[in-house]
Protein backbone atom coordinates (compact mmCIF):
# COMPACT_ATOMS: atom_id res chain seq x y z
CA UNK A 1 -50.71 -76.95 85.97
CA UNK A 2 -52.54 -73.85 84.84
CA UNK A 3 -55.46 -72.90 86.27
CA UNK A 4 -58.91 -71.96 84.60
CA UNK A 5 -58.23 -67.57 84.71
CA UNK A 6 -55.17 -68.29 83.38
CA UNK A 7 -56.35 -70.24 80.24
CA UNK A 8 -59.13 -68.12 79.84
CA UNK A 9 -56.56 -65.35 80.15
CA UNK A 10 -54.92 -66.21 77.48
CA UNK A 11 -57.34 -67.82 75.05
CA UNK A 12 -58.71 -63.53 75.26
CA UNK A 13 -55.48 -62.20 74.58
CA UNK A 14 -54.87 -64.89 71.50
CA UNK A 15 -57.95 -63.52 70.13
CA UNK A 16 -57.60 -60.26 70.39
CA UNK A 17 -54.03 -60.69 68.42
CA UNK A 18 -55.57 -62.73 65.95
CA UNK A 19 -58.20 -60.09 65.87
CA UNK A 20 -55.73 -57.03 65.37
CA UNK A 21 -54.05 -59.12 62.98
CA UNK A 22 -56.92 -59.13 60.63
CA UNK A 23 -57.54 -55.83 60.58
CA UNK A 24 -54.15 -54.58 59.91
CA UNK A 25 -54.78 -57.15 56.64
CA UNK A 26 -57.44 -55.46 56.07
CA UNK A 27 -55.84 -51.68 56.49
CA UNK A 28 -53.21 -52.90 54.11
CA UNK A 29 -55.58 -54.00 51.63
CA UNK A 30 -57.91 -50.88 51.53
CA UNK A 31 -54.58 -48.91 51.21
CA UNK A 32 -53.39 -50.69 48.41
CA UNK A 33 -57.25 -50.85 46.55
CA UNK A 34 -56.89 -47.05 47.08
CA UNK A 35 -53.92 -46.50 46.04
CA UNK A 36 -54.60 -48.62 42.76
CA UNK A 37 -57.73 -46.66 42.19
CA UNK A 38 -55.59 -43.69 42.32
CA UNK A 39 -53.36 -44.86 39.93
CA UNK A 40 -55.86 -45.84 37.44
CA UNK A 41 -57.63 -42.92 37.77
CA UNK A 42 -58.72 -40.43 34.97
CA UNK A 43 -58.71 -37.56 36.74
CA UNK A 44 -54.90 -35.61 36.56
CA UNK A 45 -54.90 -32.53 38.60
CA UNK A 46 -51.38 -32.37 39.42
CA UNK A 47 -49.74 -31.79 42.62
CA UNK A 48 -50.45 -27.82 42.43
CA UNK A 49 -53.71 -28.71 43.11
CA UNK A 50 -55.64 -26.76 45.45
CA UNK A 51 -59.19 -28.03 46.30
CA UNK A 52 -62.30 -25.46 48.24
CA UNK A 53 -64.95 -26.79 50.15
CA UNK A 54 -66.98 -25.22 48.13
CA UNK A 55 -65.89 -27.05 45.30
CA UNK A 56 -67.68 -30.33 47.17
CA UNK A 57 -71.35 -28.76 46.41
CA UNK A 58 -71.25 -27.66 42.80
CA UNK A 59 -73.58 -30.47 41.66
């Protein structure tokens, strides 16, 4: 018969695999939206493409 720790012991470790489950889901889904956004994007600056920091405060 199992004792009480032991239940409790695992009913923490199901949930925290259930748990990391999810968010690798989630990971894989936020790649792939990212990757389709990507894809469908207008902007084509080629893979010669070097980018300055300064570039990020133009506006």
């Amino acid at each position: 018969m199992r004792s009480k720790t032991e239940s409790m012991v695992r009913a923490s470790v199901r949930g925290n695999l259930d748990e990391r489950a999810a968010h690798g889901d989630r990971l894989k889904q936020v790649i792939a939206e990212l990757r389709q956004m990507s894809e469908n994007s207008a902007a084509k600056l080629g893979p010669s493409y070097k980018w300055k920091r300064e570039d990020c405060y133009e506006r």
